[in-house]
C-alpha atoms as a PDB file:
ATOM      1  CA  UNK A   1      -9.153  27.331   1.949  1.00  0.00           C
ATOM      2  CA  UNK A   2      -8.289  30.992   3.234  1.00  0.00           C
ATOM      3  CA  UNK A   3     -10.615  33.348   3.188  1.00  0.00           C
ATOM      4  CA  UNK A   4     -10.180  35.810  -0.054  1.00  0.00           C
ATOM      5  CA  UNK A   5     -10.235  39.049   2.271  1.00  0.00           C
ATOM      6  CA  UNK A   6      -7.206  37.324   4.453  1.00  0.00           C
ATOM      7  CA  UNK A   7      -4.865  37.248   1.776  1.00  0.00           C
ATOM      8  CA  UNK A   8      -4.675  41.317   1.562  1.00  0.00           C
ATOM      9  CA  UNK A   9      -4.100  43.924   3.750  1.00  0.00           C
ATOM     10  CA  UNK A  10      -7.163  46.104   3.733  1.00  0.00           C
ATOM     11  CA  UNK A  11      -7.687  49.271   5.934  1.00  0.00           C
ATOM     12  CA  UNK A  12     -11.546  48.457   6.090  1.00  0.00           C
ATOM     13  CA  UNK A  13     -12.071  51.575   8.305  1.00  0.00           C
ATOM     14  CA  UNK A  14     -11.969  53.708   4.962  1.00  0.00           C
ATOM     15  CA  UNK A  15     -14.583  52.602   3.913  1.00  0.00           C
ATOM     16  CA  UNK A  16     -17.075  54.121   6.834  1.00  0.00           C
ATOM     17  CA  UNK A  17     -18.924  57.248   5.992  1.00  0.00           C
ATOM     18  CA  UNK A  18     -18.918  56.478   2.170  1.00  0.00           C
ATOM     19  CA  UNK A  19     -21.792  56.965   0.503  1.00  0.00           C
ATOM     20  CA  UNK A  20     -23.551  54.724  -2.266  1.00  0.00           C
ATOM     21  CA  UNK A  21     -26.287  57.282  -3.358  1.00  0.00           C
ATOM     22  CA  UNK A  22     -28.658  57.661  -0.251  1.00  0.00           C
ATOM     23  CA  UNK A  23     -27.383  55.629   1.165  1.00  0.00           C
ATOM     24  CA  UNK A  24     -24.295  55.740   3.934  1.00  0.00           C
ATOM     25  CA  UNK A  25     -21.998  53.247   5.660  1.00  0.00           C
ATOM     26  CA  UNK A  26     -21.404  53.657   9.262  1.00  0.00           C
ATOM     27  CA  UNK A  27     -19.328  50.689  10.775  1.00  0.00           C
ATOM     28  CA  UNK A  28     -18.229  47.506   9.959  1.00  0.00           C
ATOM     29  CA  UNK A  29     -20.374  44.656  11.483  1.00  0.00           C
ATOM     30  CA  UNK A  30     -18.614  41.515  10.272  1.00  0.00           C
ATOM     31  CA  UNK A  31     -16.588  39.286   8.123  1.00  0.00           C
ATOM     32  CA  UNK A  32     -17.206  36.228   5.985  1.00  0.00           C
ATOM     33  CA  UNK A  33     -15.995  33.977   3.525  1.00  0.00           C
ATOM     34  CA  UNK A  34     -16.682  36.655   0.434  1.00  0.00           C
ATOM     35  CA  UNK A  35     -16.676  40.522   1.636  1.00  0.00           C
ATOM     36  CA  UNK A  36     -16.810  42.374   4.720  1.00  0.00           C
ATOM     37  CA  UNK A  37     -20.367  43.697   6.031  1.00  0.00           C
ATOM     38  CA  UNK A  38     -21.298  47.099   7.445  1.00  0.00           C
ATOM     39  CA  UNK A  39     -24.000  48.402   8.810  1.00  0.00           C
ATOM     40  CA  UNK A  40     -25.265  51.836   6.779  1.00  0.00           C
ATOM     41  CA  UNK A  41     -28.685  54.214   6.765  1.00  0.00           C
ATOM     42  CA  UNK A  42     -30.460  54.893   4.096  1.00  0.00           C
ATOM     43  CA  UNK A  43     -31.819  58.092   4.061  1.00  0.00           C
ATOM     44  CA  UNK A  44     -34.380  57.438   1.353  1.00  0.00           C
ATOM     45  CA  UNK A  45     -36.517  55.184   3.776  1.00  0.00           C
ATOM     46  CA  UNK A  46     -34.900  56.438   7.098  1.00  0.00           C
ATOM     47  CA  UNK A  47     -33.528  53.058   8.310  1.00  0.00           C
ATOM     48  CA  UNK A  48     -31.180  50.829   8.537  1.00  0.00           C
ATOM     49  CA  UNK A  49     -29.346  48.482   6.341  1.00  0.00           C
ATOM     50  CA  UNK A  50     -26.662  46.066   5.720  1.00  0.00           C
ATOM     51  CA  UNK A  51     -23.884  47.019   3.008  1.00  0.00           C
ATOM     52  CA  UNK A  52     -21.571  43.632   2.278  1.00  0.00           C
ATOM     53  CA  UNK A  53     -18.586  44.924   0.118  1.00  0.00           C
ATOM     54  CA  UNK A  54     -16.050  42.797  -1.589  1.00  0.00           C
ATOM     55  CA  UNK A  55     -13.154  45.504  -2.736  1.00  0.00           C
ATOM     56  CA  UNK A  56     -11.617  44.507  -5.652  1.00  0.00           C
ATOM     57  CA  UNK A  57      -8.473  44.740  -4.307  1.00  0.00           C
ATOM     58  CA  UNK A  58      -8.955  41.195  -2.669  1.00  0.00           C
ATOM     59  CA  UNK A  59     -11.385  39.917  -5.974  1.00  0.00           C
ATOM     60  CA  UNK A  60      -8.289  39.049  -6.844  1.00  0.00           C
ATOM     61  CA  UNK A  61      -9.910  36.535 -10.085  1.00  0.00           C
ATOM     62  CA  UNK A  62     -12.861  36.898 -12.246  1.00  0.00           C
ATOM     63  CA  UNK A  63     -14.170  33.786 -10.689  1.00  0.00           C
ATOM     64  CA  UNK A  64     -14.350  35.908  -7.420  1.00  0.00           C
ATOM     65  CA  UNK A  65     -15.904  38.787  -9.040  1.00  0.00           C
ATOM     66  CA  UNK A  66     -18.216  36.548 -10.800  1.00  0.00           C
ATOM     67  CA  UNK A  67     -19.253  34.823  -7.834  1.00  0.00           C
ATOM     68  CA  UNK A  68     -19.863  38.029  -5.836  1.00  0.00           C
ATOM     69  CA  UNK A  69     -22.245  39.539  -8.323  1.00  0.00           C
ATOM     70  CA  UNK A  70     -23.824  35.827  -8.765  1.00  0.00           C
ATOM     71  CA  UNK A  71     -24.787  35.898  -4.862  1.00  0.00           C
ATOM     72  CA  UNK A  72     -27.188  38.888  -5.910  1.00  0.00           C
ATOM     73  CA  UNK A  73     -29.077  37.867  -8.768  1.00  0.00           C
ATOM     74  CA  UNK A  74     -29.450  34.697  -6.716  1.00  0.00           C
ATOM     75  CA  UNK A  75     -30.812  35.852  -3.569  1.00  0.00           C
ATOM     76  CA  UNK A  76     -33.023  38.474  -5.525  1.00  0.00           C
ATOM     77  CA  UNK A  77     -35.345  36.072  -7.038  1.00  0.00           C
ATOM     78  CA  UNK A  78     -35.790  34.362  -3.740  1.00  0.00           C
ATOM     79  CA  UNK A  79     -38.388  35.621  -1.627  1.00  0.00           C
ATOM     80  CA  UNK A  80     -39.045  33.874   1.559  1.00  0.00           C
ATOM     81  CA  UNK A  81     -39.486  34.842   5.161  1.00  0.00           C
ATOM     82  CA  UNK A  82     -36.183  32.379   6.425  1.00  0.00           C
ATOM     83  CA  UNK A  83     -33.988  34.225   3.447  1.00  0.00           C
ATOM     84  CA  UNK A  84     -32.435  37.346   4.090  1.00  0.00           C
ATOM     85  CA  UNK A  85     -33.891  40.115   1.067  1.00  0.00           C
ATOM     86  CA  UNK A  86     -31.578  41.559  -0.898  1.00  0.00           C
ATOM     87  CA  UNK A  87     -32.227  45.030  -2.512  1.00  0.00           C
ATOM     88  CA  UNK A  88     -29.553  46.719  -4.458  1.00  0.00           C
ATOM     89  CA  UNK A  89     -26.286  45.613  -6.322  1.00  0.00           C
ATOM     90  CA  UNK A  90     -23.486  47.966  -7.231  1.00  0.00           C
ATOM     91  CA  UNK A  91     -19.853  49.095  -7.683  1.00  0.00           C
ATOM     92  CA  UNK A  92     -17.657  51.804  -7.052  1.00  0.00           C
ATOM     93  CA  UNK A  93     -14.074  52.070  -8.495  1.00  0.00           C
ATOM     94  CA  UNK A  94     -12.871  50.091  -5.599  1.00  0.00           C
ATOM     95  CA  UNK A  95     -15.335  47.728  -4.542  1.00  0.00           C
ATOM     96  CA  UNK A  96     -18.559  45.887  -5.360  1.00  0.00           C
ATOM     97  CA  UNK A  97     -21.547  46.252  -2.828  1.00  0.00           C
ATOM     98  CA  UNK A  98     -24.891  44.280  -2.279  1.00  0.00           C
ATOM     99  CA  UNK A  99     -27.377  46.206  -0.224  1.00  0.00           C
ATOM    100  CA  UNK A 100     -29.525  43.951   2.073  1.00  0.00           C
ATOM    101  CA  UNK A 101     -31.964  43.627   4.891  1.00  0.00           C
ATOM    102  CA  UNK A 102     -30.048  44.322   8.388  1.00  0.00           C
ATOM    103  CA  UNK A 103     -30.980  41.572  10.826  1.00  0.00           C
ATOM    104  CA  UNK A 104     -30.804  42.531  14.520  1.00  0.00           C
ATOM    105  CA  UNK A 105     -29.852  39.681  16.354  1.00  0.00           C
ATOM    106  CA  UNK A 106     -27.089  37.015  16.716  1.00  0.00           C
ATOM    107  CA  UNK A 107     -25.839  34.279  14.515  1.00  0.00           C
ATOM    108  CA  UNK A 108     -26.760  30.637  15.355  1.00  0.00           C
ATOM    109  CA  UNK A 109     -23.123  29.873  16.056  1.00  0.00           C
ATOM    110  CA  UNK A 110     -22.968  32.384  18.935  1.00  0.00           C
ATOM    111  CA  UNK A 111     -26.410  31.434  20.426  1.00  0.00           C
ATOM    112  CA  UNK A 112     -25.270  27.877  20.783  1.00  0.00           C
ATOM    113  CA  UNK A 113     -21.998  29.229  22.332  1.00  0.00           C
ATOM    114  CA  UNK A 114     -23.908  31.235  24.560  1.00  0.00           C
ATOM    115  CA  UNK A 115     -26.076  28.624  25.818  1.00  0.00           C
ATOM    116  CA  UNK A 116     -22.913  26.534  26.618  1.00  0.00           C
ATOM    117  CA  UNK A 117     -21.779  29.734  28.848  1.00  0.00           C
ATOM    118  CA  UNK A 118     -24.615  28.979  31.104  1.00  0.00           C
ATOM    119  CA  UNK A 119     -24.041  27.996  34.515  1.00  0.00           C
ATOM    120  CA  UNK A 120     -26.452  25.470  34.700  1.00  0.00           C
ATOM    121  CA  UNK A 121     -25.461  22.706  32.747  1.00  0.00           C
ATOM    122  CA  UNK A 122     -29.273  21.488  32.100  1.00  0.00           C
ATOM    123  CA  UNK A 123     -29.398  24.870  30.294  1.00  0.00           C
ATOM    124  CA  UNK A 124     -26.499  25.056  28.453  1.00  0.00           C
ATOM    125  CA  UNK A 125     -28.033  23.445  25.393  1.00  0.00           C
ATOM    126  CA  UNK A 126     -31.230  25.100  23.351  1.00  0.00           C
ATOM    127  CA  UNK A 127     -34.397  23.587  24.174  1.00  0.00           C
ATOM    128  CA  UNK A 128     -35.548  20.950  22.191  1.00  0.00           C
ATOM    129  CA  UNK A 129     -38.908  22.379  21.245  1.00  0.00           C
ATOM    130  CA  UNK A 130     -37.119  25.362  20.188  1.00  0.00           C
ATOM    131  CA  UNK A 131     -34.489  23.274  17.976  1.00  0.00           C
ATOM    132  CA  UNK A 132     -36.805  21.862  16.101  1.00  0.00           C
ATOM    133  CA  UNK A 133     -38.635  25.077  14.933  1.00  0.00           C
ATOM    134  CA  UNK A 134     -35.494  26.763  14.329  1.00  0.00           C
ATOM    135  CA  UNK A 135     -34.450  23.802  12.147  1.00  0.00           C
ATOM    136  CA  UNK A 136     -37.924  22.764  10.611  1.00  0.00           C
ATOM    137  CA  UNK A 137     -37.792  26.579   9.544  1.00  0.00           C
ATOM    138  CA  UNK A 138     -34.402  26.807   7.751  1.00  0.00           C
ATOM    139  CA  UNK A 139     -35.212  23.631   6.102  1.00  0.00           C
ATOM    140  CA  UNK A 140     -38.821  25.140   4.935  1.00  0.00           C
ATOM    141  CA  UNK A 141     -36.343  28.126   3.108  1.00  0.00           C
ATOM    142  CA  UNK A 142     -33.590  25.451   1.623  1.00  0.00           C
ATOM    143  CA  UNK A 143     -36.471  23.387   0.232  1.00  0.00           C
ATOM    144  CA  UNK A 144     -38.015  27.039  -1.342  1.00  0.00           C
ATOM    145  CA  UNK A 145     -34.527  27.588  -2.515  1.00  0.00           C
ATOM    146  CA  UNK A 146     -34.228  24.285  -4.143  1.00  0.00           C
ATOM    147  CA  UNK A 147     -37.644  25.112  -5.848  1.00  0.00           C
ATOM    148  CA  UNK A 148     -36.400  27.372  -7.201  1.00  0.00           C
ATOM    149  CA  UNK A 149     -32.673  26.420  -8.833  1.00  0.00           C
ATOM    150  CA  UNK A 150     -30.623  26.956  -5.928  1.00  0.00           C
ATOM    151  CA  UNK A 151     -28.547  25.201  -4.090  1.00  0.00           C
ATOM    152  CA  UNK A 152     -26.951  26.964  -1.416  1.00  0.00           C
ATOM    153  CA  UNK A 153     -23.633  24.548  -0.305  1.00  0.00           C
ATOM    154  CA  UNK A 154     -22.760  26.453   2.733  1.00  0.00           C
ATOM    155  CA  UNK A 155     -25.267  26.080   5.128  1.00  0.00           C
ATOM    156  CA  UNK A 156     -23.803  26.566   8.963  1.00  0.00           C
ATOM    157  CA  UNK A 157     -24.846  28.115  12.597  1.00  0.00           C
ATOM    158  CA  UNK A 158     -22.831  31.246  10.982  1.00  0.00           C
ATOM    159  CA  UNK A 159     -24.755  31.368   7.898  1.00  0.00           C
ATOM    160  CA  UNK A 160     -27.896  31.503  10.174  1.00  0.00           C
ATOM    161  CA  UNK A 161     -28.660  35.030  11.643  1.00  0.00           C
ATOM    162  CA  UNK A 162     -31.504  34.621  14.102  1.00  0.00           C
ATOM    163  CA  UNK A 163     -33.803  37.584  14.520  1.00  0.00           C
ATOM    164  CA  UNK A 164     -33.339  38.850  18.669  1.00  0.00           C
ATOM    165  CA  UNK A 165     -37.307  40.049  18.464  1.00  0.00           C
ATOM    166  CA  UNK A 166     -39.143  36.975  16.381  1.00  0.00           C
ATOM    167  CA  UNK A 167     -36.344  34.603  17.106  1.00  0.00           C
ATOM    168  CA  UNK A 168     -36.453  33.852  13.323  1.00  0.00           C
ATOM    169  CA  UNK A 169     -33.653  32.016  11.674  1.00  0.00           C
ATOM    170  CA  UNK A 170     -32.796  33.777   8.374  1.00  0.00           C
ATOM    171  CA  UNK A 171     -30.391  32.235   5.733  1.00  0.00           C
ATOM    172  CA  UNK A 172     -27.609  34.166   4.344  1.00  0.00           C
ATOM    173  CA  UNK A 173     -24.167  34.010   2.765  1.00  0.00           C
ATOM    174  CA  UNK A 174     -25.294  32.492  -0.786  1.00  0.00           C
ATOM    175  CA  UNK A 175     -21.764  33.573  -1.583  1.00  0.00           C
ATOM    176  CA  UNK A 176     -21.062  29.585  -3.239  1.00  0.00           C
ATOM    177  CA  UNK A 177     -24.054  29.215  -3.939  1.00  0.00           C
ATOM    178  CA  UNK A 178     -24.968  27.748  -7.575  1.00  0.00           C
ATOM    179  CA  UNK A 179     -28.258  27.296  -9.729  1.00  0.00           C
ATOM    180  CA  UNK A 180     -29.144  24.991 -11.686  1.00  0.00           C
ATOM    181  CA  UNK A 181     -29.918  27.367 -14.339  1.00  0.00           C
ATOM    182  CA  UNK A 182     -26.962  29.027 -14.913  1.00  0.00           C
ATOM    183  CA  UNK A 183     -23.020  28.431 -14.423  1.00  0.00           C
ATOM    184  CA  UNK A 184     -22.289  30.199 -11.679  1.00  0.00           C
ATOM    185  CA  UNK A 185     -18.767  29.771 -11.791  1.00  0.00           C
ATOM    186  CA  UNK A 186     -17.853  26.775  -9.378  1.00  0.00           C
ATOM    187  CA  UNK A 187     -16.542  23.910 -11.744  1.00  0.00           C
ATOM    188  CA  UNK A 188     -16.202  20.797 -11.178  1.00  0.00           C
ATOM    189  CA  UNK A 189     -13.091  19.539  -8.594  1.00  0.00           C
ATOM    190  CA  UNK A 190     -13.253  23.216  -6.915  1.00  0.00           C
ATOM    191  CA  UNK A 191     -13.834  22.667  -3.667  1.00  0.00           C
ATOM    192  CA  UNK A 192     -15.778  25.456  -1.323  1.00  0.00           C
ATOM    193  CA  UNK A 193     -17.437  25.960   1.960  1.00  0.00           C
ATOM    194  CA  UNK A 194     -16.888  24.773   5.648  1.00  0.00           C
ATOM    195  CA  UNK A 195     -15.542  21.221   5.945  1.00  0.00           C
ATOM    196  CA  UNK A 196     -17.152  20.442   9.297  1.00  0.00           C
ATOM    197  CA  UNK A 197     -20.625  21.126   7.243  1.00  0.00           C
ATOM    198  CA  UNK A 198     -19.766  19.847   3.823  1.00  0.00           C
ATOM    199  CA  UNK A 199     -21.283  16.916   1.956  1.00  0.00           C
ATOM    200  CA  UNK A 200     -18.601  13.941   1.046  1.00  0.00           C
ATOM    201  CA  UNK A 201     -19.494  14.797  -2.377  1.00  0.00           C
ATOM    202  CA  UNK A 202     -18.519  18.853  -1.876  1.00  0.00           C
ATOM    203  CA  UNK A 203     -15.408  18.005  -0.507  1.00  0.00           C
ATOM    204  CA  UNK A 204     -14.491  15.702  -3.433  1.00  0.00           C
ATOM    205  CA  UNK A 205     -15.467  18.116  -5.608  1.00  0.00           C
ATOM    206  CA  UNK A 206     -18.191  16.222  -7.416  1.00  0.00           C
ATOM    207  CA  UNK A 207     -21.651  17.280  -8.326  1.00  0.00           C
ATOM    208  CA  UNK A 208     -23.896  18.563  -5.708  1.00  0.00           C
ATOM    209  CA  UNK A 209     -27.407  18.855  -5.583  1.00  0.00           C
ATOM    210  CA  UNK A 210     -30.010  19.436  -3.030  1.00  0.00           C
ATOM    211  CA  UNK A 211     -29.120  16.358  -1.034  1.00  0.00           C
ATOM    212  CA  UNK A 212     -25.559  18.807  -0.387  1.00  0.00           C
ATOM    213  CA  UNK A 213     -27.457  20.805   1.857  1.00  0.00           C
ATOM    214  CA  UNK A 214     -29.441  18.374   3.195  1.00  0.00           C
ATOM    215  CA  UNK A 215     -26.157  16.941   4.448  1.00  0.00           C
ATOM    216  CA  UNK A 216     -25.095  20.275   6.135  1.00  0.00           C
ATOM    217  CA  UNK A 217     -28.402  20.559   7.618  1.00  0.00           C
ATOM    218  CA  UNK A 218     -27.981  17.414   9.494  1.00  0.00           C
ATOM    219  CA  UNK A 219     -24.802  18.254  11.393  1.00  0.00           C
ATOM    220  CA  UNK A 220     -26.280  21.839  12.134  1.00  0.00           C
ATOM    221  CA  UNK A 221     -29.160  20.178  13.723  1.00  0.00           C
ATOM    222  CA  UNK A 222     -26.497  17.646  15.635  1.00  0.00           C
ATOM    223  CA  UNK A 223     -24.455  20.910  16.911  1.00  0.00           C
ATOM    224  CA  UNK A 224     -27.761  22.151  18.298  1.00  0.00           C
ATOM    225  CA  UNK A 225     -28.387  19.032  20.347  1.00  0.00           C
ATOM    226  CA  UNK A 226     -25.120  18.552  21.092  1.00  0.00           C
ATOM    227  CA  UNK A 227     -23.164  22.033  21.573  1.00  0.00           C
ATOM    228  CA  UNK A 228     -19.932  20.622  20.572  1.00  0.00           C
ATOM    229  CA  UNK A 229     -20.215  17.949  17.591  1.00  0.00           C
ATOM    230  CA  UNK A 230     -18.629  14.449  18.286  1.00  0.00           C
ATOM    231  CA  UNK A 231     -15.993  14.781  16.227  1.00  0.00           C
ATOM    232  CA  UNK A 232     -12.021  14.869  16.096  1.00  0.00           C
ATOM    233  CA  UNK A 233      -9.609  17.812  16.166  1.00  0.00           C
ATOM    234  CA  UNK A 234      -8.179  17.908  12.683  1.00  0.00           C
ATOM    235  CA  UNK A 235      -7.353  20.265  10.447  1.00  0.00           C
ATOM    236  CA  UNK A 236      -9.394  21.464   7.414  1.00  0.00           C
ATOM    237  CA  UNK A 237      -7.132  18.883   4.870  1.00  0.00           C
ATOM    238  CA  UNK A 238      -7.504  16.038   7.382  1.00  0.00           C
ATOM    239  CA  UNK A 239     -11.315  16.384   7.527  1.00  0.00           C
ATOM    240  CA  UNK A 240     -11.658  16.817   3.681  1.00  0.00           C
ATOM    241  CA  UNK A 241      -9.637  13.920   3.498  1.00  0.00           C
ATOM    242  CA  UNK A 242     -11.725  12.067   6.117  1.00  0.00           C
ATOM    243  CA  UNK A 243     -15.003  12.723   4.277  1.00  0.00           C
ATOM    244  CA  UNK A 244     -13.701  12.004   1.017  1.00  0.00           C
ATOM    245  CA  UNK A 245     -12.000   8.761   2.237  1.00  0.00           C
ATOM    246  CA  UNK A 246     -13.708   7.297   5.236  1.00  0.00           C
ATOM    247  CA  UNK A 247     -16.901   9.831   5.306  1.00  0.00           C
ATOM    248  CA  UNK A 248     -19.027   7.140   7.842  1.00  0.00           C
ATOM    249  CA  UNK A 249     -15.906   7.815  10.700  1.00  0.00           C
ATOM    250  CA  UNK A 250     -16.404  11.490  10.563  1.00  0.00           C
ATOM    251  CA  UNK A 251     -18.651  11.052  13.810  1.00  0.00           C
ATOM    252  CA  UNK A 252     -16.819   9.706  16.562  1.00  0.00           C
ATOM    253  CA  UNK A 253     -20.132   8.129  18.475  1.00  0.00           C
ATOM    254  CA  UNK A 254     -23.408   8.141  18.067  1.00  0.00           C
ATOM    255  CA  UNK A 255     -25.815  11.289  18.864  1.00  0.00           C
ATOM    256  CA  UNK A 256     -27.593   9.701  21.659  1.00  0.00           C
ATOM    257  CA  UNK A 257     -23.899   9.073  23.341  1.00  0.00           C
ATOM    258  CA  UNK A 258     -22.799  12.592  22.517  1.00  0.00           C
ATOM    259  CA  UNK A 259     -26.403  13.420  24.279  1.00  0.00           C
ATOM    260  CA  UNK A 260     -28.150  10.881  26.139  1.00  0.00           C
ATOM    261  CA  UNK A 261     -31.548  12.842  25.850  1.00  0.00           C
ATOM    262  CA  UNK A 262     -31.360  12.560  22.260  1.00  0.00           C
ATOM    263  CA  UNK A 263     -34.548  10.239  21.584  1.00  0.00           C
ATOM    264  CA  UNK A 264     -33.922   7.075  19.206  1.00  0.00           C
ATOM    265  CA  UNK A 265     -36.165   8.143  16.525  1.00  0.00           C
ATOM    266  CA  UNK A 266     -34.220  11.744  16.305  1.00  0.00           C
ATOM    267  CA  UNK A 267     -30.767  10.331  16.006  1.00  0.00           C
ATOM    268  CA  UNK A 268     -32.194   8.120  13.199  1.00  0.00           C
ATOM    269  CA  UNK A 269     -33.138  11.031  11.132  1.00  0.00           C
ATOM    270  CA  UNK A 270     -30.449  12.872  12.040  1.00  0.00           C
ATOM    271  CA  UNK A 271     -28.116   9.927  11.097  1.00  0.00           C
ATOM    272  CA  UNK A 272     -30.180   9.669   7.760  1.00  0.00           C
ATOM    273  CA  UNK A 273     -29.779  13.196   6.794  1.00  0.00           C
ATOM    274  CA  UNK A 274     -25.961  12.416   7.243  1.00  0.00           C
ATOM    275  CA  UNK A 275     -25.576   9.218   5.468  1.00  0.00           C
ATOM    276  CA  UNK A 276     -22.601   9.680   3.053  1.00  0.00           C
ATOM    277  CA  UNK A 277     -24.040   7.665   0.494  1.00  0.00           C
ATOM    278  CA  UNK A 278     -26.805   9.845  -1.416  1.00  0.00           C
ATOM    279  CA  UNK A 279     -29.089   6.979  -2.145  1.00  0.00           C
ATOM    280  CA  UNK A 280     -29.639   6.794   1.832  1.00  0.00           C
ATOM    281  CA  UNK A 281     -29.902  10.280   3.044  1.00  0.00           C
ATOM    282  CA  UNK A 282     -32.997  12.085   2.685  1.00  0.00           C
ATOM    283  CA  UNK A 283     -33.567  13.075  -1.413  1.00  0.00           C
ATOM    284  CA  UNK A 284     -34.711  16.315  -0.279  1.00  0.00           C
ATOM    285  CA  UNK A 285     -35.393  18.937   2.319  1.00  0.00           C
ATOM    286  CA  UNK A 286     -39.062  18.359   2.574  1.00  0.00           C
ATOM    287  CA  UNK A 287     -38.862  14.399   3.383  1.00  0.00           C
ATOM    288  CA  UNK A 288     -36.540  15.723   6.237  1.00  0.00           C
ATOM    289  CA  UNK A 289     -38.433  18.283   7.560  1.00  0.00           C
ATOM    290  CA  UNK A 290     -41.760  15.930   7.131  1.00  0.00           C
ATOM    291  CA  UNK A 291     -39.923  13.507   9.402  1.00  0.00           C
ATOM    292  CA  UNK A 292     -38.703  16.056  11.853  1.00  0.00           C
ATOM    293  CA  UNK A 293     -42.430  17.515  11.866  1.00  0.00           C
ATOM    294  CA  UNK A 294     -44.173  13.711  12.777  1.00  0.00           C
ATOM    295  CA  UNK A 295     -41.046  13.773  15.250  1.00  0.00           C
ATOM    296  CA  UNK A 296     -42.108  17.069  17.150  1.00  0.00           C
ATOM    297  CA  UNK A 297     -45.818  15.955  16.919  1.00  0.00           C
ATOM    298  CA  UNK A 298     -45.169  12.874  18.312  1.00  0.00           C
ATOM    299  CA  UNK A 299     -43.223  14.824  21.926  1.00  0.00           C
ATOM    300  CA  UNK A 300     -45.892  17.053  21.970  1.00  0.00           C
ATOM    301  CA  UNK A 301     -48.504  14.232  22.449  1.00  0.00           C
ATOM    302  CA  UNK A 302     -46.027  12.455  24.795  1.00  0.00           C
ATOM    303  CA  UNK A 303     -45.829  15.761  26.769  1.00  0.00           C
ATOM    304  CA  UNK A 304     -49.298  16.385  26.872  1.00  0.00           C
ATOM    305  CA  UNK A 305     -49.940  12.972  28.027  1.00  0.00           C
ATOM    306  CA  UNK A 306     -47.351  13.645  31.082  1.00  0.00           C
ATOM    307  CA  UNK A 307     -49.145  16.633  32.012  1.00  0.00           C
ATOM    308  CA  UNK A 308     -52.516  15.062  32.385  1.00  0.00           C
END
């Protein structure tokens, strides 16, 4: 599953100091799955913004086309404070743009690598206070988003930019996203998103539902307790294969033997959010957040008892 932009050569550095009305783009600020992002001013409201652009070069099917414009009118309609806004949509005769909110801050993939940078090793993992508000946050957006039609199905530290002044977790890349409105162009046996994060059912290509990114939510919230997730070296076929064949192996121990500190009653939700049968992982993001919630109550107490 290459990325679309990989399978061109693209001189991306054309593209800085275009302008798309007021607006102008003034270096490139990363790379994902389905465009390239810049950072650009507008001079309308004198600040700063983020310009993804898929050039359609590399939109090399209308499926890809279809999908970019899709991630728009998806995220426009959602309005939460853990989604990233989008505000504009557009194309030029060689590339499609979406306008959004620039986030200043790192993505939640490089602040768990960071931590494991740390010399001391009782600090190389995020606190567990702070975990759980990151997490019970993200999961208060997904369950909005699932209110709402939307399923995201690529939910992953990278897809979580955390805001360097509030320390808020935003979601972004709805890029495979799909509603339950509309066709949104994924059929059924195409298989997209991040195999480490994806649901048995997403990498056999089945239906997915809200339960999808329950799944993915549950081995984010392992990586953050963990750092590195218990699991083998493979390649991307070998671990589709493992989840669509022997899903329950993916894990190669528990979480409380990845991380001893890992309390009994954590690792059970975590290992219910994960459960590759649907009919025993949580039906929804608000059951797992609930749980998570009476789970962070119940250390508080503990740690206010300890202090006394």
């Amino acid at each position: 599953m290459k990325n679309i932009l990989e399978l061109v050569s693209i001189d991306f550095n054309k593209f800085i100091g275009r302008e798309l009305g007021t607006i102008t783009i003034l270096k490139e600020l990363g790379r994902g799955n389905r465009g390239v992002v810049f950072i650009a001013f507008q001079k309308s409201l004198k600040r700063q913004v983020a310009v993804k652009i898929l050039p359609k070069v590399s939109a090399t099917t209308q499926q890809q086309q279809q999908q970019f414009r899709d991630e728009a009118e998806i995220i426009a309609v959602l309005s939460h404070p853990n989604i990233i806004p989008i505000f504009e949509m557009g194309e030029e005769n060689d590339f499609y743009y979406h306008v959004m909110q620039l986030v200043s801050g790192k993505d939640l993939d490089t602040v768990i690598a960071n931590h494991l940078k740390h010399p001391v090793p009782a600090r190389r993992l995020i606190p567990l206070e702070e975990t759980l508000g990151i997490v019970i946050q993200i999961l208060d957006g997904i369950q909005y988003a699932h209110e709402e039609g939307v399923v995201h199905q690529d939910i992953k530290p990278s897809n979580i930019l955390m805001e360097e002044r509030t320390k808020r977790p935003l979601i972004a890349d709805f890029g495979i996203a799909k509603t339950v409105f509309a066709d949104t162009g994924m059929q059924k046996g195409f298989i997209a998103g991040s195999p480490t994060y994806m649901s048995p059912e997403q990498a056999a290509g089945r239906q997915t539902d809200k339960q999808t990114d329950v799944y993915s939510m549950g081995i984010l919230l392992l990586k953050m307790l963990t750092g590195k997730l218990p699991v083998r070296k493979e390649s991307v076929e070998e671990i589709l294969l493992r989840k669509i064949r022997e899903p329950d192996t993916f894990l190669t121990m528990l979480p409380s033997e990845a991380n001893p500190l890992i309390h009994k009653e954590l690792e059970r939700i975590i290992l219910k959010a994960i459960r590759a049968d649907i009919l025993w992982r949580y039906k929804d993001s608000k059951t797992f957040r609930e749980d998570l919630l009476a789970f962070r109550e119940q250390v508080m107490k503990q740690q206010a008892v300890h202090k006394e």
